[in-house]
PDB file of N, CA and C in Angstrom:
ATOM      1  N   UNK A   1     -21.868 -29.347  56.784  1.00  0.00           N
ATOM      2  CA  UNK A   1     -21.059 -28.165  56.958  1.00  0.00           C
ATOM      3  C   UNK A   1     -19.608 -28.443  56.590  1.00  0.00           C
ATOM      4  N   UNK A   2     -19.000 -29.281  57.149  1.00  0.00           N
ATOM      5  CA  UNK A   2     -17.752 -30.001  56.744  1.00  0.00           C
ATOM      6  C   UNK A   2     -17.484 -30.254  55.068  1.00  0.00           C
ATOM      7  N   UNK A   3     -18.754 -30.324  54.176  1.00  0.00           N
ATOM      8  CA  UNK A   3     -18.490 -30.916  53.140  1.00  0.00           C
ATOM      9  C   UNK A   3     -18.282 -29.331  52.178  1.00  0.00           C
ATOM     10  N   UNK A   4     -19.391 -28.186  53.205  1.00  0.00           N
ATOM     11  CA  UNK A   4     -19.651 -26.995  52.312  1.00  0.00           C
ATOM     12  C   UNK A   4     -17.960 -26.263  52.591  1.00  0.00           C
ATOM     13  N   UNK A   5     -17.520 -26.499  53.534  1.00  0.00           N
ATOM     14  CA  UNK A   5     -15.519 -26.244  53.657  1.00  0.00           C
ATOM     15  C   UNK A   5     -15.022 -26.476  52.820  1.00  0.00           C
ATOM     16  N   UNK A   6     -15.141 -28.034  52.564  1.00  0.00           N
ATOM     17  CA  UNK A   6     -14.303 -28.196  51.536  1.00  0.00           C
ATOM     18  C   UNK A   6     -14.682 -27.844  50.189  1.00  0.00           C
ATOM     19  N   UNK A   7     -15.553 -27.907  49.995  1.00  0.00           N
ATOM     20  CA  UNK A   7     -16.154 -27.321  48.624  1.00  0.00           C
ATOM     21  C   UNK A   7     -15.431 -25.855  48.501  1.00  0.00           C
ATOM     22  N   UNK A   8     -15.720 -24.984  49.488  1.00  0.00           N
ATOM     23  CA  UNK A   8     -15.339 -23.539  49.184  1.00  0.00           C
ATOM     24  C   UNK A   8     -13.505 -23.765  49.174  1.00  0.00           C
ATOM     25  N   UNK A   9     -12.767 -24.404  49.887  1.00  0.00           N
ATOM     26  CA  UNK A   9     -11.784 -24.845  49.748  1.00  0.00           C
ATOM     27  C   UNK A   9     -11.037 -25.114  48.292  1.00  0.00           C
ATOM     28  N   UNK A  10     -11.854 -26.025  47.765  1.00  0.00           N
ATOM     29  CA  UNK A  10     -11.412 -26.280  46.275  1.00  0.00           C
ATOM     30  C   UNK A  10     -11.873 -25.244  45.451  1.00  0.00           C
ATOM     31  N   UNK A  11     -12.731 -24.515  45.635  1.00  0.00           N
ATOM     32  CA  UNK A  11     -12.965 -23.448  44.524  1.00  0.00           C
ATOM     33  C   UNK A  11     -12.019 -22.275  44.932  1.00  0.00           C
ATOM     34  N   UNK A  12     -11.490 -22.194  45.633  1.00  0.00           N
ATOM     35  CA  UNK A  12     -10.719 -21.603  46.269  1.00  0.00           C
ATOM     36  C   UNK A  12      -9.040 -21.541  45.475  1.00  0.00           C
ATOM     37  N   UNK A  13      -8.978 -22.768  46.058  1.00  0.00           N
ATOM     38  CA  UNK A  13      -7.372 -23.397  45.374  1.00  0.00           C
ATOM     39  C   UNK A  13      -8.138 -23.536  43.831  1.00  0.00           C
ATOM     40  N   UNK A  14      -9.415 -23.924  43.073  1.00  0.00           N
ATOM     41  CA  UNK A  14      -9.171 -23.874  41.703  1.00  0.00           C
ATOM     42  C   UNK A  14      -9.085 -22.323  41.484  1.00  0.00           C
ATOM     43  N   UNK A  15      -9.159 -21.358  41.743  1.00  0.00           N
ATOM     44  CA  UNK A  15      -9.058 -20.078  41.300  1.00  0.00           C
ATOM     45  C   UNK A  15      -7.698 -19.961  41.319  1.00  0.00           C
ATOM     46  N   UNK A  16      -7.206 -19.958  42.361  1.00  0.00           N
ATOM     47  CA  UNK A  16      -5.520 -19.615  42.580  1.00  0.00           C
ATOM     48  C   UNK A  16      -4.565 -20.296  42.309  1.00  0.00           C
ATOM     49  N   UNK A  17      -4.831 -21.816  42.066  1.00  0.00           N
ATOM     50  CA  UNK A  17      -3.682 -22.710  41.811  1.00  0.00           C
ATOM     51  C   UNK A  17      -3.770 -22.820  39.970  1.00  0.00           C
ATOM     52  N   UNK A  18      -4.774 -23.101  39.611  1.00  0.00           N
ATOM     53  CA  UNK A  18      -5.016 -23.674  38.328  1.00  0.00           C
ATOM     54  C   UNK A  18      -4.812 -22.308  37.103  1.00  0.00           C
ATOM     55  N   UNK A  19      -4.576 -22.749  36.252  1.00  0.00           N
ATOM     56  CA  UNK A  19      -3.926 -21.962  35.335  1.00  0.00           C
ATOM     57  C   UNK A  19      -5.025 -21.978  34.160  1.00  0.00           C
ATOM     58  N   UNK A  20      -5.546 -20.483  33.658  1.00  0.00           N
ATOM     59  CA  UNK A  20      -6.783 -20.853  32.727  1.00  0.00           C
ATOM     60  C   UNK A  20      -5.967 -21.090  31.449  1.00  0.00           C
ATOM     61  N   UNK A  21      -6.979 -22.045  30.361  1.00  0.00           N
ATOM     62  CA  UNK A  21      -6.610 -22.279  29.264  1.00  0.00           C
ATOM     63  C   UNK A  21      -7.008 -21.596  28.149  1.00  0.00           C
ATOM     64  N   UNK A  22      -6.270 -20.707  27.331  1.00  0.00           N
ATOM     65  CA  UNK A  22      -6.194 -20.085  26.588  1.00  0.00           C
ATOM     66  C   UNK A  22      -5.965 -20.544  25.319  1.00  0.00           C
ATOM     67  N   UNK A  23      -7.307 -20.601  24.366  1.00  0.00           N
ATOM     68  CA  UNK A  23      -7.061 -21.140  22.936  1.00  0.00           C
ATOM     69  C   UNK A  23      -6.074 -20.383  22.240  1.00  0.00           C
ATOM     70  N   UNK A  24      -5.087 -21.337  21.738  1.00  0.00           N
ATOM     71  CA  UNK A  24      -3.774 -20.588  20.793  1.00  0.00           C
ATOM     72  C   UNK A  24      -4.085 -19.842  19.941  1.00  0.00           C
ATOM     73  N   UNK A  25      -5.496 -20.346  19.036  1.00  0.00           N
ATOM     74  CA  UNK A  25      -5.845 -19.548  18.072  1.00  0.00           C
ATOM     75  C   UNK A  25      -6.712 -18.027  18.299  1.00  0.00           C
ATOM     76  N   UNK A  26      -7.120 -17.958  19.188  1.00  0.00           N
ATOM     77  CA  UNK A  26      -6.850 -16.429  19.819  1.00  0.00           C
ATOM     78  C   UNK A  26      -5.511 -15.663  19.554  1.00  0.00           C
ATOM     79  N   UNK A  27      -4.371 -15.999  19.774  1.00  0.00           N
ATOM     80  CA  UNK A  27      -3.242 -15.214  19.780  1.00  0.00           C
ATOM     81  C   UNK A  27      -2.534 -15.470  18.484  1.00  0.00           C
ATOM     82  N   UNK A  28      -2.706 -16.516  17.703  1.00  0.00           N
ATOM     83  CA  UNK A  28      -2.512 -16.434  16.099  1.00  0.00           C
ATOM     84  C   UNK A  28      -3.434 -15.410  15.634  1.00  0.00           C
ATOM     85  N   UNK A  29      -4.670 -15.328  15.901  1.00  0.00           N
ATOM     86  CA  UNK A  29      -5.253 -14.071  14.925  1.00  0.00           C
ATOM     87  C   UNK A  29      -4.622 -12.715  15.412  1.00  0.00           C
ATOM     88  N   UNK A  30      -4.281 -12.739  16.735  1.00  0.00           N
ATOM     89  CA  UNK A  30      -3.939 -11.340  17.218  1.00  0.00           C
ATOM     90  C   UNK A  30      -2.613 -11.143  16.915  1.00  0.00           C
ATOM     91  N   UNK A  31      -1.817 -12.108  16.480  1.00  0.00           N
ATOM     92  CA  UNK A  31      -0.412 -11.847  16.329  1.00  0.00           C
ATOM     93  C   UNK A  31      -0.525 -11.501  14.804  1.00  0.00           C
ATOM     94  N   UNK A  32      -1.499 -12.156  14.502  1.00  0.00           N
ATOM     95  CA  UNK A  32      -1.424 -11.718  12.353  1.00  0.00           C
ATOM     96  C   UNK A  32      -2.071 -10.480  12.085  1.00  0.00           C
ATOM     97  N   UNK A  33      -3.017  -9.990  13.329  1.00  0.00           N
ATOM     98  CA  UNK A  33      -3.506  -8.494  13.353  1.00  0.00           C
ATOM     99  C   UNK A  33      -2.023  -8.057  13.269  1.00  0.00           C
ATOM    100  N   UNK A  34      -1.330  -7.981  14.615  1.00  0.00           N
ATOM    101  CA  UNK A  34      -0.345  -6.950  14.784  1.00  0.00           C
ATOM    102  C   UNK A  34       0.659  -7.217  13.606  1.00  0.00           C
ATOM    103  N   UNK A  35       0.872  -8.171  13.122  1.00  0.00           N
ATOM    104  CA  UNK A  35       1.767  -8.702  11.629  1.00  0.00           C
ATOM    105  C   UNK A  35       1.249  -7.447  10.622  1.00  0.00           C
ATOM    106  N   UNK A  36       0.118  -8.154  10.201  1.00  0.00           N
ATOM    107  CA  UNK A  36      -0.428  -6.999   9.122  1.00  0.00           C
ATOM    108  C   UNK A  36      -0.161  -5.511   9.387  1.00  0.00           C
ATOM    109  N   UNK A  37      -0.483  -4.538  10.593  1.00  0.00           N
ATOM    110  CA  UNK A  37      -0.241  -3.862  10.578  1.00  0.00           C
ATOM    111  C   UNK A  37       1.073  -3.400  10.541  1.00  0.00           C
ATOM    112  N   UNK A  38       2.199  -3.844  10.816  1.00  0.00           N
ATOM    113  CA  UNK A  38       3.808  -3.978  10.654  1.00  0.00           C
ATOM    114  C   UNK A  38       4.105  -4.210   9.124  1.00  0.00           C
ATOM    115  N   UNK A  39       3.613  -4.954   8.743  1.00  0.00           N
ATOM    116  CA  UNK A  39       3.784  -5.248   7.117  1.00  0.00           C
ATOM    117  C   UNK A  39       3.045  -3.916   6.385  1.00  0.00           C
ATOM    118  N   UNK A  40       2.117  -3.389   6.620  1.00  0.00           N
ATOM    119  CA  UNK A  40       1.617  -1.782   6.014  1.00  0.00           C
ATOM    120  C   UNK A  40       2.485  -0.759   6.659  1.00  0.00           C
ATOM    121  N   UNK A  41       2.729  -0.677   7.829  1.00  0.00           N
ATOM    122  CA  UNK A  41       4.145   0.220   7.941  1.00  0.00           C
ATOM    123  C   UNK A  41       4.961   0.144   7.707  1.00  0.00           C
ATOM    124  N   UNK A  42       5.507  -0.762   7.411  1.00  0.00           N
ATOM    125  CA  UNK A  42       6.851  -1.014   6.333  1.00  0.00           C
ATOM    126  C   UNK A  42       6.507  -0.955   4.769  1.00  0.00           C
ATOM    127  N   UNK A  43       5.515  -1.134   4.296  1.00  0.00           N
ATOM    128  CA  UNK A  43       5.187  -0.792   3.033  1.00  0.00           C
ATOM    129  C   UNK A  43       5.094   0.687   2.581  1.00  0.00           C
ATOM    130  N   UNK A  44       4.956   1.648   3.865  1.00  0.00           N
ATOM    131  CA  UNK A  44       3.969   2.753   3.782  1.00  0.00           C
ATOM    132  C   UNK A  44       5.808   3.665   4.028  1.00  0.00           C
ATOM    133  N   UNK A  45       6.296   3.318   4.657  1.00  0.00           N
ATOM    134  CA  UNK A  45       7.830   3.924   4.834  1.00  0.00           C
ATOM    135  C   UNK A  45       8.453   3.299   3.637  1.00  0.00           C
ATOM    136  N   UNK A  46       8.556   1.972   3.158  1.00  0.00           N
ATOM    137  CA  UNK A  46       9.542   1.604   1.898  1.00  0.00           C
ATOM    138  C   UNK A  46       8.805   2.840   0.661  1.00  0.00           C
ATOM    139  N   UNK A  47       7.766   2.857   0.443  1.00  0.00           N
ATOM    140  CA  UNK A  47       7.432   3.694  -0.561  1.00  0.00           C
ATOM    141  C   UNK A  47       7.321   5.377  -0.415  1.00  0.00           C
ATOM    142  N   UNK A  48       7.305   5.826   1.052  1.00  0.00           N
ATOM    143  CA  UNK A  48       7.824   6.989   1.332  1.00  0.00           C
ATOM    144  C   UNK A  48       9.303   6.912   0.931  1.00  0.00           C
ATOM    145  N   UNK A  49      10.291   6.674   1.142  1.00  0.00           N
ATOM    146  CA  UNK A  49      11.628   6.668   1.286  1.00  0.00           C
ATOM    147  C   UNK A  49      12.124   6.459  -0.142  1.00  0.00           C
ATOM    148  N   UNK A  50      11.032   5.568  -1.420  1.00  0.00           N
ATOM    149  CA  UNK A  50      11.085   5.594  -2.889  1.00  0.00           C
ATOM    150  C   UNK A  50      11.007   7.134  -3.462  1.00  0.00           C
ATOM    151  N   UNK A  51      10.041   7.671  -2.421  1.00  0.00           N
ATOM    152  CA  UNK A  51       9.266   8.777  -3.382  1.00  0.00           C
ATOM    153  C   UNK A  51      10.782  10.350  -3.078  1.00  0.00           C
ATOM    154  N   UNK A  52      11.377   9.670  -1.735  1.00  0.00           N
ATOM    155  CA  UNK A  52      12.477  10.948  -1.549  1.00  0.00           C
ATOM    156  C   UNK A  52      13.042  10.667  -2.668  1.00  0.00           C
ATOM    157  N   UNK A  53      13.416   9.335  -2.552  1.00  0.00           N
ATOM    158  CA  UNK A  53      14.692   9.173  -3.207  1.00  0.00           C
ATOM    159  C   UNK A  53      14.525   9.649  -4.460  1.00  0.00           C
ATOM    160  N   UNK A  54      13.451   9.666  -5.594  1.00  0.00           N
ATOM    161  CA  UNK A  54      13.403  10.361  -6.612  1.00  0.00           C
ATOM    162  C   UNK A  54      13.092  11.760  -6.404  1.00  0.00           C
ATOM    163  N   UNK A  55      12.739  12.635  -5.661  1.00  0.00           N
ATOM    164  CA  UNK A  55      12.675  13.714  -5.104  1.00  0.00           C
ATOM    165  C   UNK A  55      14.089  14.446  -5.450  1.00  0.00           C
ATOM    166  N   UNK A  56      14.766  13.219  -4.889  1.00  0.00           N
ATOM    167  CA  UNK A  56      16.891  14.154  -4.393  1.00  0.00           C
ATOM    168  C   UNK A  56      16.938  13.763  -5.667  1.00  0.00           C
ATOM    169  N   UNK A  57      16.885  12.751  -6.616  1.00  0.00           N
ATOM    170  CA  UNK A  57      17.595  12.745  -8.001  1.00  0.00           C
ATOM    171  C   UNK A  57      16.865  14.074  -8.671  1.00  0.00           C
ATOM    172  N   UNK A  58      15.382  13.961  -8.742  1.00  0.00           N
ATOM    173  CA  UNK A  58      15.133  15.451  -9.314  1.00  0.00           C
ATOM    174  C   UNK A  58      15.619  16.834  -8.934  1.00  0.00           C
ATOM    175  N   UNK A  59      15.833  16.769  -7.779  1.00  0.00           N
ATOM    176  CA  UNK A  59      17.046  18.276  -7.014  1.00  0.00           C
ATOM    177  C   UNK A  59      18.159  18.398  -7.402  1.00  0.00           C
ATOM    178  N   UNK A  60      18.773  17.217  -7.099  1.00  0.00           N
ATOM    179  CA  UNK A  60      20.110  17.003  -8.015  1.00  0.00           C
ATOM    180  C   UNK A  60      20.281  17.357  -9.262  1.00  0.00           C
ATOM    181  N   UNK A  61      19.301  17.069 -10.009  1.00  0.00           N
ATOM    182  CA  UNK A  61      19.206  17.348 -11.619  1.00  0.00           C
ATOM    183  C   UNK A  61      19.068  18.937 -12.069  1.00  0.00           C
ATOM    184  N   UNK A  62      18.184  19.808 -11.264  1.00  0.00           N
ATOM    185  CA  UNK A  62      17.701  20.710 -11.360  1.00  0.00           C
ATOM    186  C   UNK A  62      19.256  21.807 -10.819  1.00  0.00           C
ATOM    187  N   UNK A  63      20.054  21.056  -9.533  1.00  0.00           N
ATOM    188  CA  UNK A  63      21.074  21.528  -9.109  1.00  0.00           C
ATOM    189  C   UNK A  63      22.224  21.860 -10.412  1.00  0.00           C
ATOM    190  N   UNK A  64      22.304  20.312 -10.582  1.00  0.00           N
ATOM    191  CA  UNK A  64      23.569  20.702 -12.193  1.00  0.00           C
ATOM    192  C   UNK A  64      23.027  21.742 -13.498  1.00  0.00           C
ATOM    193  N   UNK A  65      21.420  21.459 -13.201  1.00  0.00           N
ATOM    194  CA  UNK A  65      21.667  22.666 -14.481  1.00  0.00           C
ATOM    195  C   UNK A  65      21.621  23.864 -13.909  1.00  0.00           C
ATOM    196  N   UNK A  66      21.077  24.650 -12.710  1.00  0.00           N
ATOM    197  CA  UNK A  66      21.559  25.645 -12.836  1.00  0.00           C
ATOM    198  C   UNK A  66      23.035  26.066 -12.583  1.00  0.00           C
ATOM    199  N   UNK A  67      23.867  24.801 -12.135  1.00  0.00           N
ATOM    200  CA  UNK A  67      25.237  24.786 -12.202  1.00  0.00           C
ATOM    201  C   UNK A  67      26.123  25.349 -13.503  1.00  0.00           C
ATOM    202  N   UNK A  68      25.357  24.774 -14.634  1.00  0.00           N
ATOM    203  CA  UNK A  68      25.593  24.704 -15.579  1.00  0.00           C
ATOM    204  C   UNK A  68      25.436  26.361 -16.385  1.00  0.00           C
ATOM    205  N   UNK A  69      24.214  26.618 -16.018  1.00  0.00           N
ATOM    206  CA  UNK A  69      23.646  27.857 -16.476  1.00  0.00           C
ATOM    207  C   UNK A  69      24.435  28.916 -15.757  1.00  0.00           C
ATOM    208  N   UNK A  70      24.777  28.902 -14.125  1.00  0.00           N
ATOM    209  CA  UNK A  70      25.700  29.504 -13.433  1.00  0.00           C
ATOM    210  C   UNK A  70      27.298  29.952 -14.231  1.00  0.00           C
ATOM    211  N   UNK A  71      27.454  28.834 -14.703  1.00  0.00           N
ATOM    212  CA  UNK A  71      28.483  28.759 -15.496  1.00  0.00           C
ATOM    213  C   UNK A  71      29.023  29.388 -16.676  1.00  0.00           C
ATOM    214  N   UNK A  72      27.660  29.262 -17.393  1.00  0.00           N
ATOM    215  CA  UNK A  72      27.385  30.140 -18.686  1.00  0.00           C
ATOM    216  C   UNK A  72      27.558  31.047 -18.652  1.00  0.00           C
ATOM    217  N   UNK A  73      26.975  31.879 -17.476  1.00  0.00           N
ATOM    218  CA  UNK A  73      26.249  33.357 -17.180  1.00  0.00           C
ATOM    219  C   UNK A  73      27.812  33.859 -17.580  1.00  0.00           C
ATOM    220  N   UNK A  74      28.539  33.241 -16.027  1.00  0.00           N
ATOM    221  CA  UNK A  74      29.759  33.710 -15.739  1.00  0.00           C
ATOM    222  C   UNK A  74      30.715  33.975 -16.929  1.00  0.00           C
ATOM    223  N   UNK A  75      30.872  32.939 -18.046  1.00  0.00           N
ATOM    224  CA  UNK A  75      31.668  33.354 -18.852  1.00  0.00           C
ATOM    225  C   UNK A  75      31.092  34.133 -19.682  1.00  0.00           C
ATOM    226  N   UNK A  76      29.515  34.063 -20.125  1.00  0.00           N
ATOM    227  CA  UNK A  76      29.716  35.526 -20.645  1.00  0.00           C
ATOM    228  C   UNK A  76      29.945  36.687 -20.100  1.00  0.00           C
ATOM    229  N   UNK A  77      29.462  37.004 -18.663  1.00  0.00           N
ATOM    230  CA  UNK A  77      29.895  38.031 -17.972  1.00  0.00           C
ATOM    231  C   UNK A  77      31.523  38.445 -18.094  1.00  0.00           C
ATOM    232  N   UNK A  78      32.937  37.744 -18.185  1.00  0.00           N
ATOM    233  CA  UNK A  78      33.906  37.772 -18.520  1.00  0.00           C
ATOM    234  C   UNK A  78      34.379  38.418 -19.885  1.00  0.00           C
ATOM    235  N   UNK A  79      33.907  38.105 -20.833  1.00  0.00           N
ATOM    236  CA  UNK A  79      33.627  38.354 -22.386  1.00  0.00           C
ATOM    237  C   UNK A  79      33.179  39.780 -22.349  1.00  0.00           C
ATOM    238  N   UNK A  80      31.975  39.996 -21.264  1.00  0.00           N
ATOM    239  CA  UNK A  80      31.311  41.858 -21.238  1.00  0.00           C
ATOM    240  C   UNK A  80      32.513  41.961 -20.914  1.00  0.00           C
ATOM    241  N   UNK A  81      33.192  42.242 -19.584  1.00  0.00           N
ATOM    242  CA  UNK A  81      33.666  42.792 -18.953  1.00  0.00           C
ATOM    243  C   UNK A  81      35.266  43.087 -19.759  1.00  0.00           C
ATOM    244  N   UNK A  82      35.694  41.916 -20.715  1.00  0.00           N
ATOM    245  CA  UNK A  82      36.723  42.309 -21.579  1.00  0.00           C
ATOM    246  C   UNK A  82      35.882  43.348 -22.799  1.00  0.00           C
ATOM    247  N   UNK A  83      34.777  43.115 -23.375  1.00  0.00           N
ATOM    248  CA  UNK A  83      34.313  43.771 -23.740  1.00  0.00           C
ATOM    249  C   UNK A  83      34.453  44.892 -23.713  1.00  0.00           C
ATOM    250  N   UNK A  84      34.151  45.317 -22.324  1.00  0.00           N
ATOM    251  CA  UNK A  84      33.658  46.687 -21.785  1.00  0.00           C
ATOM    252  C   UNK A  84      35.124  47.205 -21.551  1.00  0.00           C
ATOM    253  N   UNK A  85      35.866  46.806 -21.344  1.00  0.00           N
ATOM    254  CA  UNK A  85      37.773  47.189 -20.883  1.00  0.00           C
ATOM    255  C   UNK A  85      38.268  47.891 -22.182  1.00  0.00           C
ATOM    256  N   UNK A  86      37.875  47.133 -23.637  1.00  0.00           N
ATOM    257  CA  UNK A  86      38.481  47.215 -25.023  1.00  0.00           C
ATOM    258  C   UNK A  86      37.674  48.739 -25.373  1.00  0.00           C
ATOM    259  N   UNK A  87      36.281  48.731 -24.965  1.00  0.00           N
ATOM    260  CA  UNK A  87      35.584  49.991 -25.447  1.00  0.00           C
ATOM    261  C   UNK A  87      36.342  51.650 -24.563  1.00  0.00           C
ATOM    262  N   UNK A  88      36.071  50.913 -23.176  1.00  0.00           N
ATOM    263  CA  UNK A  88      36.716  52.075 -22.878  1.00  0.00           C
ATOM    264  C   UNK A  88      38.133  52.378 -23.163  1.00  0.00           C
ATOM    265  N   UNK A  89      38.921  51.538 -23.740  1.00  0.00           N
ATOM    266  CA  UNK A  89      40.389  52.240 -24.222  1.00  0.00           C
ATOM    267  C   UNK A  89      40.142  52.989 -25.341  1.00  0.00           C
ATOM    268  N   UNK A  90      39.304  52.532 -26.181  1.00  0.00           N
ATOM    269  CA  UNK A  90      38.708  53.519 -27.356  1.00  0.00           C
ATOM    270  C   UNK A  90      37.907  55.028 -27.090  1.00  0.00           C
ATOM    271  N   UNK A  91      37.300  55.163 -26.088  1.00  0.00           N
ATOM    272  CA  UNK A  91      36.282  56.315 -25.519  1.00  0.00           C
ATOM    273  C   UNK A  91      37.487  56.958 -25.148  1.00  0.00           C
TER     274      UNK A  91
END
């Protein structure tokens, strides 16, 4: 009886005192899981953030010409409107 004490004793203190051992290479594969997936979200945002960025140069581009065309309009509209000033002094 004395011996079955101590027995439950040490299984006792080995549960609570002793520290389990954990193969490292468990947490290298799980750390290169969570790696990989960090390395595809950063791939997956660097090439989102490519695709704006040519997005705004094509807006931009599309911006100056109708800047441009804006421009046009206007001075011919100027040209009618002297146009139209010269006719009616004649009418």
């Amino acid at each position: 009886m004395q011996e079955d004490i101590l027995t439950t004793k040490k299984k006792r203190m080995s549960l609570l005192g002793k520290k389990k051992v954990i193969n490292p290479t468990l947490f290298n594969g799980r750390m290169a899981s969570i790696k990989a997936v960090f390395k595809a979200a950063h791939e997956n945002a660097s090439t989102l953030h490519a695709e704006m960025e040519e997005n705004v140069k094509s807006k931009s581009a599309q911006i100056e010409s109708l800047q441009h065309d804006i421009e046009t309009i206007n001075a011919c509209k100027e040209e009618i409107e002297k146009f139209m000033e010269n006719i009616s002094k004649l009418i």
